[in-house]
Structure formats: C-alpha cells, structure tokens
Protein backbone atom coordinates (compact mmCIF):
# COMPACT_ATOMS: atom_id res chain seq x y z
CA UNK A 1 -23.51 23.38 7.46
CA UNK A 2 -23.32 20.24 8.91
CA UNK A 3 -21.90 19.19 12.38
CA UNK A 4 -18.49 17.17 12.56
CA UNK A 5 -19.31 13.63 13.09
CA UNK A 6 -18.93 13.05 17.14
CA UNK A 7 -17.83 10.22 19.45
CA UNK A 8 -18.81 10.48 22.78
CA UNK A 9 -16.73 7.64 24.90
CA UNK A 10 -17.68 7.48 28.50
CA UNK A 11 -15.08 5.47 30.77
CA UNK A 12 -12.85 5.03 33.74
CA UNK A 13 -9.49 5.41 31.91
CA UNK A 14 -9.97 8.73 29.44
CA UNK A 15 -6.31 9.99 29.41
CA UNK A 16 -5.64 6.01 28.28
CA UNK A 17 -8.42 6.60 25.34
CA UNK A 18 -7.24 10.00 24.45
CA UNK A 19 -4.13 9.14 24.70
CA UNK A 20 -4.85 6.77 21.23
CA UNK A 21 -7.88 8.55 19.91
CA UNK A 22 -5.93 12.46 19.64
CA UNK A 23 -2.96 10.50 17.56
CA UNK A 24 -2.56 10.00 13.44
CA UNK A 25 -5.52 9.67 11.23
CA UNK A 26 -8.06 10.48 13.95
CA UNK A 27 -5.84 12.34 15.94
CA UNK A 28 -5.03 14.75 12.71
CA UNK A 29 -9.07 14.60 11.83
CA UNK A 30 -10.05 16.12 15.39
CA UNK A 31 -7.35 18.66 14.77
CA UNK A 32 -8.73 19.85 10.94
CA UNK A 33 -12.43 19.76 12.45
CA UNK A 34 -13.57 16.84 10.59
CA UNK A 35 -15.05 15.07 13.98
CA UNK A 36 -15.15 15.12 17.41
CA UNK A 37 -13.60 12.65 19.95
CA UNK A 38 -14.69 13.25 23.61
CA UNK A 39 -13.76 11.07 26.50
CA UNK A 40 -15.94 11.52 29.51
CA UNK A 41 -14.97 10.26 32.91
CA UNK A 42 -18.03 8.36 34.54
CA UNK A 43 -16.28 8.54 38.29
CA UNK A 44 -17.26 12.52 37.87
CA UNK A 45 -20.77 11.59 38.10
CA UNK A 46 -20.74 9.91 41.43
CA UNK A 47 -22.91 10.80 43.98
CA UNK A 48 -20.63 9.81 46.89
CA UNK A 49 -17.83 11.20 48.17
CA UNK A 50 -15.76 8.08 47.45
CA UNK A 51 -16.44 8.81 43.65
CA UNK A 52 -17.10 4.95 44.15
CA UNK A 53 -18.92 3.43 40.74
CA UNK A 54 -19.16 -0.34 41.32
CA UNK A 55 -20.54 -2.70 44.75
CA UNK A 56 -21.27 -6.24 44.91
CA UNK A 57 -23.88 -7.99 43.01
CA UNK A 58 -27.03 -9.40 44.17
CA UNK A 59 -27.72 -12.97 44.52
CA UNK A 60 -23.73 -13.38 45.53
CA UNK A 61 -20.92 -13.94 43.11
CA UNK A 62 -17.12 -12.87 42.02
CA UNK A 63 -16.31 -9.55 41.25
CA UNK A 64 -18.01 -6.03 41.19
CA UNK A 65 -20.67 -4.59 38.92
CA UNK A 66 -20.53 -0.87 38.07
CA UNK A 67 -23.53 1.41 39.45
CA UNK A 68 -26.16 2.59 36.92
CA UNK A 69 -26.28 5.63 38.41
CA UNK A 70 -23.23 7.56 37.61
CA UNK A 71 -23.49 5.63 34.18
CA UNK A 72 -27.18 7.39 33.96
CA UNK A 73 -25.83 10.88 35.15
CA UNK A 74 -22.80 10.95 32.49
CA UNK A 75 -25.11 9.81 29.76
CA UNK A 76 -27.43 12.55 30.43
CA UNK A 77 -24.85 15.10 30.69
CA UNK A 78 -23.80 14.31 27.59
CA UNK A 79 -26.75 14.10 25.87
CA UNK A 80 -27.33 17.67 27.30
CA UNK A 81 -24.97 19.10 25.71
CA UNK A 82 -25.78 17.96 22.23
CA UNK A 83 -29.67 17.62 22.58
CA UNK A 84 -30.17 17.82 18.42
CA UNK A 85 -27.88 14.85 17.17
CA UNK A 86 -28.94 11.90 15.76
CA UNK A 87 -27.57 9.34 17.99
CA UNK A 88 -26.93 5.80 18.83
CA UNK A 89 -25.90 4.93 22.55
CA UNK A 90 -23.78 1.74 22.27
CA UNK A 91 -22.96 -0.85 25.23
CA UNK A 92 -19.59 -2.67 23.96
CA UNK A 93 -20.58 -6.23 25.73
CA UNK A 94 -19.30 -9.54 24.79
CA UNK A 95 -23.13 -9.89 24.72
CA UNK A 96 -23.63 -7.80 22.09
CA UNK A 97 -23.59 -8.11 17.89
CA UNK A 98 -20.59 -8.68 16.34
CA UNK A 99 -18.78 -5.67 14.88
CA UNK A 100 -17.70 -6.02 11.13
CA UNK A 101 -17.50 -3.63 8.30
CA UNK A 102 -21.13 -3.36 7.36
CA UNK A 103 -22.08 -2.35 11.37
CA UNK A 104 -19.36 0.50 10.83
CA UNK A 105 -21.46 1.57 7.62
CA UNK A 106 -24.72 1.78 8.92
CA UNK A 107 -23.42 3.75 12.41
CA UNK A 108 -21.51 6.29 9.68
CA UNK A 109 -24.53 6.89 7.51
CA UNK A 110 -27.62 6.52 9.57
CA UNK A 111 -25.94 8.78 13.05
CA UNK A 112 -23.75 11.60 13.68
CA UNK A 113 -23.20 10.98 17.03
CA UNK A 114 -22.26 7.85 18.88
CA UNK A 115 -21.80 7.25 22.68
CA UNK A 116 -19.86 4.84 23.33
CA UNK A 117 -20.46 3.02 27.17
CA UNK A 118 -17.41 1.42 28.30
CA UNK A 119 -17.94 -1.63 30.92
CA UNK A 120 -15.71 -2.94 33.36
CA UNK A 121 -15.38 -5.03 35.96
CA UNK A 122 -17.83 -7.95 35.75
CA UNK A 123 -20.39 -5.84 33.89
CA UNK A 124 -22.59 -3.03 34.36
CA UNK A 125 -26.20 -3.51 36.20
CA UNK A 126 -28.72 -4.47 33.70
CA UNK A 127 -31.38 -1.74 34.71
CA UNK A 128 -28.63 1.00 32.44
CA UNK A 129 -28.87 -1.58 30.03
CA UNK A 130 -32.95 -1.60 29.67
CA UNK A 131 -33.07 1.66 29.97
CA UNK A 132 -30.39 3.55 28.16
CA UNK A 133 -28.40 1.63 25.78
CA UNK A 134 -29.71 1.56 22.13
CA UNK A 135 -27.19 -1.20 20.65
CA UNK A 136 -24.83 -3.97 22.35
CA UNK A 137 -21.58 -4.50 20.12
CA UNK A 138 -19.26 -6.98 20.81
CA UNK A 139 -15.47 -7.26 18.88
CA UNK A 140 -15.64 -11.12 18.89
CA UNK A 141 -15.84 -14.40 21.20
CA UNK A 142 -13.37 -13.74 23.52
CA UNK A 143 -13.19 -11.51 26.71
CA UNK A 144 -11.17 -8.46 27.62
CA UNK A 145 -10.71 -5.92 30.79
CA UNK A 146 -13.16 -3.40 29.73
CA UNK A 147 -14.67 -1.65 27.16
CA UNK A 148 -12.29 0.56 25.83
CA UNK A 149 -10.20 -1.44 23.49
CA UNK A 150 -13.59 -2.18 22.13
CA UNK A 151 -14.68 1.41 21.83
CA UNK A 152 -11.80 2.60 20.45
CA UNK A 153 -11.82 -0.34 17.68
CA UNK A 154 -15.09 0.61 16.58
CA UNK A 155 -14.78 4.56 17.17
CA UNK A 156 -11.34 4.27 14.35
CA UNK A 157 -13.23 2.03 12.10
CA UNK A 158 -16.41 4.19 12.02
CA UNK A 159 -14.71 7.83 12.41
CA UNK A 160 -12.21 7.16 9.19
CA UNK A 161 -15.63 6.60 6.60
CA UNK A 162 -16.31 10.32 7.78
CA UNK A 163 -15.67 12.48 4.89
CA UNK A 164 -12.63 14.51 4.70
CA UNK A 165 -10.69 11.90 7.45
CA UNK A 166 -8.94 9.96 4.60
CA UNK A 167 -7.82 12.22 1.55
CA UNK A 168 -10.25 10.04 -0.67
CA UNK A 169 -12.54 7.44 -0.44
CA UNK A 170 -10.93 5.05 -2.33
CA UNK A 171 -8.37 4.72 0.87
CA UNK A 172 -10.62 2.68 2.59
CA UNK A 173 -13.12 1.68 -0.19
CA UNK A 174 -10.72 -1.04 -1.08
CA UNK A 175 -9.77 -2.25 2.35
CA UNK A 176 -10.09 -5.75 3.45
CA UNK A 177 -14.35 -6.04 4.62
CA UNK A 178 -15.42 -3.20 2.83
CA UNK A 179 -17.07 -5.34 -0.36
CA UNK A 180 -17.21 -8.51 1.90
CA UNK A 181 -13.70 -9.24 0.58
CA UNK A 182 -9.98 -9.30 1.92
CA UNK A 183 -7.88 -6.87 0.94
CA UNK A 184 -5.23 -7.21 -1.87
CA UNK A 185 -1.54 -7.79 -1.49
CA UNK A 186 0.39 -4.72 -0.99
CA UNK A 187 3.76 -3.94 -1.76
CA UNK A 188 6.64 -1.07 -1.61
CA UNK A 189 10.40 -1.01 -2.79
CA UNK A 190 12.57 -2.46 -2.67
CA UNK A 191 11.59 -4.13 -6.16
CA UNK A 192 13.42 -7.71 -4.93
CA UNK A 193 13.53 -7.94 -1.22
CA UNK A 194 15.07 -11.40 -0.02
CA UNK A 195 14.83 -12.36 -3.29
CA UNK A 196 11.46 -11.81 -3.65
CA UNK A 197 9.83 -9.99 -6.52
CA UNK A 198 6.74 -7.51 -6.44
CA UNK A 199 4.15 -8.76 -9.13
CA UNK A 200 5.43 -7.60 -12.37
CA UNK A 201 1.90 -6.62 -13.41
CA UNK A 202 1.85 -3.81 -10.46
CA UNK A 203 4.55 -2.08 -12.53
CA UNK A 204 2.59 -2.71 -15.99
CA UNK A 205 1.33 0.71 -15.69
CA UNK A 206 -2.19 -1.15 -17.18
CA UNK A 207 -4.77 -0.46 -14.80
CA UNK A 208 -6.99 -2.20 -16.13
CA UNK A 209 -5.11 -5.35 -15.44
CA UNK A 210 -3.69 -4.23 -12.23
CA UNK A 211 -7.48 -3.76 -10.99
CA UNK A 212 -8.39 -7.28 -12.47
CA UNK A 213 -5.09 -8.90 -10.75
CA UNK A 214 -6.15 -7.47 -7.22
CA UNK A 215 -9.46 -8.28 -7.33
CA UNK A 216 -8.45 -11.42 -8.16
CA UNK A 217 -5.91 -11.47 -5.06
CA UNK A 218 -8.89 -10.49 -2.79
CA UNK A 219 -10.96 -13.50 -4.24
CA UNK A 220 -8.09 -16.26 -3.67
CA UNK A 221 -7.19 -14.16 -0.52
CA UNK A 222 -10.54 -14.56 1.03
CA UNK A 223 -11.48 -18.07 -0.34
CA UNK A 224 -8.03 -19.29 1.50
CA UNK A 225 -7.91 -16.91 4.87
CA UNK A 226 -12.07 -16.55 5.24
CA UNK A 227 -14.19 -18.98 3.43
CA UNK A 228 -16.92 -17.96 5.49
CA UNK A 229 -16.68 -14.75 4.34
CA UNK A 230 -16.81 -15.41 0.93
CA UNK A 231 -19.60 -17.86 1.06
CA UNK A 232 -21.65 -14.93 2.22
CA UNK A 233 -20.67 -12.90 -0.37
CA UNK A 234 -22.58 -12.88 -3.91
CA UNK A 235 -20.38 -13.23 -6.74
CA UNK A 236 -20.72 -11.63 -10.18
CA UNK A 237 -19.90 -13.32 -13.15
CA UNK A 238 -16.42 -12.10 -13.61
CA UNK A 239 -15.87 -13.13 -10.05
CA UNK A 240 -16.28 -16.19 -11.02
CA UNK A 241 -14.33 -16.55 -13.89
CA UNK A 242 -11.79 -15.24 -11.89
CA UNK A 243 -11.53 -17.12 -9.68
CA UNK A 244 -11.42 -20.61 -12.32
CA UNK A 245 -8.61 -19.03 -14.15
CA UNK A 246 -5.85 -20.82 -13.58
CA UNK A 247 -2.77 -18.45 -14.59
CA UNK A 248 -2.74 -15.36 -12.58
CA UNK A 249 -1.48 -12.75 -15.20
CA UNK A 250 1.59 -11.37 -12.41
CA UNK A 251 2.74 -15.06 -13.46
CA UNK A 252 3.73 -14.44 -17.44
CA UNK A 253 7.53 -15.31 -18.05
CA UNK A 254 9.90 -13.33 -19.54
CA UNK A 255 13.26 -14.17 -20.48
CA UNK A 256 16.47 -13.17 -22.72
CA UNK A 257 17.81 -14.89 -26.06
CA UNK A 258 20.91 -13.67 -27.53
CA UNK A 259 20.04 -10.92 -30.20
CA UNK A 260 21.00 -11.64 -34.20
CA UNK A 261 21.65 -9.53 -36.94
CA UNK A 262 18.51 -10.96 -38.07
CA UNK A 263 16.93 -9.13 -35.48
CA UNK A 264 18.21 -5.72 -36.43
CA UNK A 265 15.34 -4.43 -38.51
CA UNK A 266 13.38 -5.42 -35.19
CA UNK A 267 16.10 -3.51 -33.32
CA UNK A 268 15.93 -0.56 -35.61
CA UNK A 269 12.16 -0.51 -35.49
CA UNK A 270 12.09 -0.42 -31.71
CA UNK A 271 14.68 2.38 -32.04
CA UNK A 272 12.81 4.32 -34.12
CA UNK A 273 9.58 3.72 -32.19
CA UNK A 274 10.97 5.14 -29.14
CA UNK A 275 13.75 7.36 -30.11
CA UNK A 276 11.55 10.50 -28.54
CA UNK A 277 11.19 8.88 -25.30
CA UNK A 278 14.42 7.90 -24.59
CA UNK A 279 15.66 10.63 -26.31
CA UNK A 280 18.00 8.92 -28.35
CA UNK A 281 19.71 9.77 -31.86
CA UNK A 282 18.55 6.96 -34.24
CA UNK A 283 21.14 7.74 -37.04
CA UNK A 284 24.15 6.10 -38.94
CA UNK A 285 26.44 6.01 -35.29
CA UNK A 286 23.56 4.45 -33.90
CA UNK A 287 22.97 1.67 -35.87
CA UNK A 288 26.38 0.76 -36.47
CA UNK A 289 27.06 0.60 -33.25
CA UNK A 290 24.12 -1.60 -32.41
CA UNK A 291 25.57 -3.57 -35.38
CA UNK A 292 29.15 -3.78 -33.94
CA UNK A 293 26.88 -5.20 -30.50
CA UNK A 294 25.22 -8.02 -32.50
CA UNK A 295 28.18 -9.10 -34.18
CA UNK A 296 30.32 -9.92 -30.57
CA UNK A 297 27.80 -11.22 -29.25
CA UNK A 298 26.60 -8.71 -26.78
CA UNK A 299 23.02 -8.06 -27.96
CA UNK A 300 19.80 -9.49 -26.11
CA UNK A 301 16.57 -9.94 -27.34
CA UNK A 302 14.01 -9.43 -23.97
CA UNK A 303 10.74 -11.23 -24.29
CA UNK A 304 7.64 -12.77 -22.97
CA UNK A 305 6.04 -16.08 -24.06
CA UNK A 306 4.44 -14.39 -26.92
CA UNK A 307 6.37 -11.66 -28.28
CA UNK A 308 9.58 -9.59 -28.01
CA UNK A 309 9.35 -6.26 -26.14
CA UNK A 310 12.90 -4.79 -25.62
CA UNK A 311 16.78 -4.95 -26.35
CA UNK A 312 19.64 -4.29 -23.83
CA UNK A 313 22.95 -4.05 -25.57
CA UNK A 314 26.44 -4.73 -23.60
CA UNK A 315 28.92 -1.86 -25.38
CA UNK A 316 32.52 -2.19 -25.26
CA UNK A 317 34.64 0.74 -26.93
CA UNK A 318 32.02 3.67 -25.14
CA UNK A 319 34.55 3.14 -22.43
CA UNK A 320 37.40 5.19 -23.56
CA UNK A 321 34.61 7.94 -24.03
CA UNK A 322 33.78 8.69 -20.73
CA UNK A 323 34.56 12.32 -19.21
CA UNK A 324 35.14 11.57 -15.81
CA UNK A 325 33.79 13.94 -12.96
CA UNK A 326 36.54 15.38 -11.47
CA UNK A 327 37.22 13.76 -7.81
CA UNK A 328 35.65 10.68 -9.42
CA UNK A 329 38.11 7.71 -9.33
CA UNK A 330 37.81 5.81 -12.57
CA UNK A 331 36.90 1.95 -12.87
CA UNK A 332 38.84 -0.12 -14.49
CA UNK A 333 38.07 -0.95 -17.75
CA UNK A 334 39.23 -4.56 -17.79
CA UNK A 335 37.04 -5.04 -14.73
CA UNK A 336 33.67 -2.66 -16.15
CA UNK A 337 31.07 -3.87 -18.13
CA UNK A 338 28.56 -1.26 -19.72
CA UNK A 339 25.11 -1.14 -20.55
CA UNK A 340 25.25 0.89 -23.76
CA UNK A 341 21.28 0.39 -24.72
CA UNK A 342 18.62 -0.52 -22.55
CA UNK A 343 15.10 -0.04 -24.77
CA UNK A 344 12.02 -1.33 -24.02
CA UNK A 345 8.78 -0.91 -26.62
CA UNK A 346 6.66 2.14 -25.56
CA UNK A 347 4.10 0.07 -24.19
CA UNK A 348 6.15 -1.92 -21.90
CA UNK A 349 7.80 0.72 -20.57
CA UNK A 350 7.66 0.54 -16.94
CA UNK A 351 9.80 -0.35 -14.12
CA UNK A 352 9.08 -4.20 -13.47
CA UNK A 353 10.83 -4.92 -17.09
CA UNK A 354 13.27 -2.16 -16.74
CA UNK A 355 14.63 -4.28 -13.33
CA UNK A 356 14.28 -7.17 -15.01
CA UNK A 357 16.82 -5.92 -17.96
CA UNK A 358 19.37 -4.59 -15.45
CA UNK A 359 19.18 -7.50 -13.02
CA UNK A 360 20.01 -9.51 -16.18
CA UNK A 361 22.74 -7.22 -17.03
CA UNK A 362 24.61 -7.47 -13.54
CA UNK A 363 24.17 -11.40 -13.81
CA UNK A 364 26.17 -11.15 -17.06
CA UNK A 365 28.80 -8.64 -15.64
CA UNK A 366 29.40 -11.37 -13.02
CA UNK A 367 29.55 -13.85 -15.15
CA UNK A 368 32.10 -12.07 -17.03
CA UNK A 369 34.61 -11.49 -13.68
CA UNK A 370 33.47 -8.02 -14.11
CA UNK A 371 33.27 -5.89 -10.60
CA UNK A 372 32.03 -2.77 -11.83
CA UNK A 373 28.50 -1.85 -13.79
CA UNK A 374 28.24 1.06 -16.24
CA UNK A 375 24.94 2.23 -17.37
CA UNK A 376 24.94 5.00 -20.07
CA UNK A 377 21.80 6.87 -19.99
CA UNK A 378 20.71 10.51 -21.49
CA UNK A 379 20.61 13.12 -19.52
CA UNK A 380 16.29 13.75 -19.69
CA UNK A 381 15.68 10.08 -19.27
CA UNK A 382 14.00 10.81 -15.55
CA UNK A 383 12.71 7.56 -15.43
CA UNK A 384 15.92 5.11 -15.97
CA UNK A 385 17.69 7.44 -13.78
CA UNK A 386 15.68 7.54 -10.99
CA UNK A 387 14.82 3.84 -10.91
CA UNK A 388 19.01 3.19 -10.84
CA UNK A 389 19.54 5.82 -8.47
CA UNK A 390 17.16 3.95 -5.89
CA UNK A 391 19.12 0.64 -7.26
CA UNK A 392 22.35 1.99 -6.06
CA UNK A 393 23.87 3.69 -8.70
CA UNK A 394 25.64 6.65 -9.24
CA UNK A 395 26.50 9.38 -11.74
CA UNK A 396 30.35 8.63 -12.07
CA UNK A 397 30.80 11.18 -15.55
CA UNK A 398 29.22 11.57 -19.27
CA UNK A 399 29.77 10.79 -22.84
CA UNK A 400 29.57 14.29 -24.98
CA UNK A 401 28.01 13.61 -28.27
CA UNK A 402 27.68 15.98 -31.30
CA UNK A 403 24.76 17.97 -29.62
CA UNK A 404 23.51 17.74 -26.16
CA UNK A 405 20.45 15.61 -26.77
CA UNK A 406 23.23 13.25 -27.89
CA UNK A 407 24.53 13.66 -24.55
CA UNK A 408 24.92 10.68 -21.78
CA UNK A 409 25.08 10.65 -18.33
CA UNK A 410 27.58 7.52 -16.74
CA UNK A 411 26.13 5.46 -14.06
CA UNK A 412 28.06 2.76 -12.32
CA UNK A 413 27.48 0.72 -9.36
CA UNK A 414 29.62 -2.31 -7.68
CA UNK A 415 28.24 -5.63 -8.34
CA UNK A 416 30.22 -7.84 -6.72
C-alpha cells in the first residue's frame, strides 16, 4: 500500500503553519490519513545555546542571513526519518520559478514527499542553497516576510490533487489554471439577488449546454482577466468557435403573451403531455376551467423566441374552495390573487422557467392591487413546492378534489 503523500515544512513559526495547515480540506485530509503535514522547527537544530539561527553577512550589508547549519541539521533529520520517499527539497525564494498550476502537477505526480525550506530574514546563506535545495519556487514578483505564506500556498495547492483529499476529481479538475483556463462563473440561491439573475441555462437541467456555456465563460473569462494566459494556451476548434459566437445561449429571451382560446388545443396538449408529472387530472373540470381562464383574460402563453414552452393560468372562483388550516388566518379574497396552473413542457421543466412564471405572476398580482399570492399546487409535486418554499411561501390550507391525487395543497406568500 502506498504511503500518504507528505509535506515536510521546516520554519521558525510552526504553531503559525499548523495553525492553517491542521484546518478544513487539509486539516480534515491529515485527520482521514490521506497525507501528512509536518512542521519542523529549525531553532531545534542549533548548535548554540542561544538556539541563535541567523548573524551578519559578509561583505557588510542590512539585515541578517539565517545559518546553514541548523538549516542542514533539520533537513537531515528529516530526511532520516523517511529515508525511502521520493522527494523534492524546495527553497521558496523570490529567486526561484514561478508557482502556477502545472508546477503543482508535476510535484503531485512525480514525488511523494516535499520539504518545504522556509527563509527569513534577508535570506538564507547560499552554501544550503548549493548544496541541499533541489528546486527554488517563488509565488510571484513581489516580496514577503518569510517563507511560510509561500509554503503553505504551494503545500494547499499541491496536497488537494492527492487522491481521496477532495471527494472527486472533478472538484478541482475544473478550477481556474487547471486546463490553462479561468474558472467559470459560479452561482448559489438566491435565484435573483439585487436583482440579478443566475444564467437561466444553469437551471436548464441540459448538461450538455451547461458544459458548453461554462467553457465558454472560462474562454471570455480568461481572454478579458488573463490574456497572457490564454495566448499560451492551444485552442481546439470548438474553442474557437466559441469564442466567435456572438450570443451566449444564458442570453435567449423569454417572455409572456396573453393566452387565446385558440391556444387551447396547445393548452390541452401540454396538459396531457405532463399530466403524470404534475400529477394533475386532465378531464372535463379541467379543461373547462382552463376554458373559463382564457375567456377573462387570465391565461398566459410563456415562451422563448422560437417556440412556446408553458402556461400559467390566474384562477378566480378556486378561492371559495380552500380548507383553511386551522390557526391559519385567511386572506382576503378581494385582496388574493391565485395561481391556479403553472405547467411547463416536460423538457423545460426546471427551476430557471419555473421563477420566471411566478415572478411574472407576483408582477401581475401587483398590478392588480392584490397583497396576497396563492399558489395551488398537488400535494406530490416536490419540485414546485420546494422551489416556493425557499421563495417564501407557505402552506396556508388545501383544495379536496374527488380523489386525493386530485388533491391541492394552498401556498400563499405577501407580495407587497
């Protein structure tokens, strides 16, 4: 079996590296035996009784440069104690090659053990450096205290390729560097957040187009943040094309037009096409009610540029229906509006369009004066339910129909 990946980091501040290195992802890795973190304290390896590990340099100058010997001494203890690794002793110097994702790759695959020399001070004395130090890596073109920051950095970026550290690989396969690309927008609810929107096509449930829009995002993302990067970076032929294509596909419009009784056989259709998803009853009731909708005027038609994919009907009488729960103090009709359908085509059927319909719906309601918004919703409709529960809804009473799959749950939520 093989050994846990190690990182041996020899400083003057361990409890300040620990203190990062034993916490989340790595700290939780360490824990499961996935790797090894070790901080070694070069002062230890003194061979005065000052524990002194710096003096002034030769040929005059500011500041103090740390001894090579105690630097030697802790090196070759901890060598000693793992004499069969595969190692790489590593310098971090400002001196030194840029870090980036690539470095991190070949450390992970070609060692399983690094050790990690933290400087300080003005420097260590050259002689260590000739004589013990494999690899100088430097974070960048700028200067810091010591080398810790810059061992840690690199320890995190290397340790979290190890296998078993991240659940899968595809946590930090798609990461910003990893393919010599930034990473793609991210996003979490809420769905509109200061008025913004997440990218309906997130939502699409079509991964094929959600993996075509973010690798899309990491081509515009790099080309505006890190052109250098990207001129480095080989492009395939789909890259390419991607990156000419003018509309981004989270950019198709969708909109509402009043619904007809010309549209009814659409209507009907769409019923019938997803009656056992939504659980609903397509039967005489049903379409005369949708009917009665059409007919006042409080039937919408939802659709993109190119076709129509759902209905949301407004209902009216389904008011005086309603079993309330009992404690539950009852809106007011005159100031309720209900949603009595809310369908979308099976293959839309996701939660971008399903905000869109009841955003629309509460624009209407306050268009009407209304203060209060009624969903009706069946009972196994998980989906609906949970998206308006996280929306700010909640379950106020139900409609009984002639069975219980006819049965509706009432929603209702303040919109104004």
């Amino acid at each position: 079996m093989r050994e846990a990946y190690r990182v041996d980091i020899l400083t003057l501040f361990p409890e300040a590296v620990s203190a990062m290195m034993d916490s989340s992802i790595i700290g939780r890795a360490q824990t499961a035996g996935k790797i090894v973190v070790n901080t070694v304290q070069i002062r230890d390896f003194t061979e005065n009784k000052q524990k002194q590990v710096d003096d002034y340099p030769y040929g005059g100058g500011l500041g103090l440069i740390m001894n090579a010997q105690p630097l030697k001494s802790c090196l070759d203890s901890v060598i000693a104690a793992n004499p069969e690794r595969k190692r790489r002793v590593i310098y971090l110097s400002p001196q030194g090659e840029v870090f980036n994702q690539e470095v991190a790759k070949r450390l992970v695959k070609d060692y399983d053990q690094l050790i990690l020399v933290c400087g300080h001070y003005e420097g260590v004395d050259e002689r260590f450096i000739e004589c013990c130090v494999d690899e100088e890596i430097s974070l960048g073109d700028f200067v810091i205290s010591g080398g810790e920051i810059a061992a840690m950095a690199v320890a995190d970026a290397v340790l979290r390729m190890v296998p078993g550290v991240l659940r899968e690989e595809d946590c930090f396969v798609g990461e910003s560097h990893w393919d010599g690309l930034l990473e793609y927008p991210q996003y979490t609810r809420p769905y509109v957040w200061e008025g913004m929107k997440v990218p309906p096509v997130l939502l699409s449930g079509n991964h094929r187009e959600i993996e075509r829009w973010r690798r899309r995002e990491q081509l515009i993302r790099t080309q505006r943040k890190r052109p250098d990067m990207l001129e480095r970076k080989v492009l395939s032929d789909e890259d390419v094309l991607l990156l000419k294509n003018e509309e981004l596909e989270n950019d198709e419009k969708t909109d509402f037009r009043p619904a007809s009784a010309e549209d009814l056989p659409y209507i009907e259709n769409l019923c019938l096409d997803t009656a056992e998803a939504i659980g609903e009853k397509v039967d005489y009731e049903f379409i005369q009610s949708l009917e009665n909708e059409l007919k006042a005027g409080r039937g919408w038609i939802y659709q993109t540029e190119l076709l129509d994919i759902g209905y949301l009907g407004m209902g009216e009488k389904e008011f005086f229906k309603i079993e309330f729960f009992e404690g539950v103090i009852a809106p007011l009709r005159d100031m309720s509006a209900i949603i009595s359908h809310i369908i979308l085509q099976a293959e839309f059927s996701c939660e971008n369009y399903a905000l869109e319909m009841l955003q629309f719906a509460e624009e209407l309601a306050l268009g009407m004066a209304k203060k209060e918004m009624l969903i009706l919703i069946r009972e196994n409709d998980i989906f609906l339910r949970e998206l308006i529960s996280d929306l700010g809804y909640y379950s106020i009473g139900m409609i009984k129909g002639e069975d219980e799959s006819d049965q509706r749950l009432v929603y209702n939520k303040n919109v104004r």
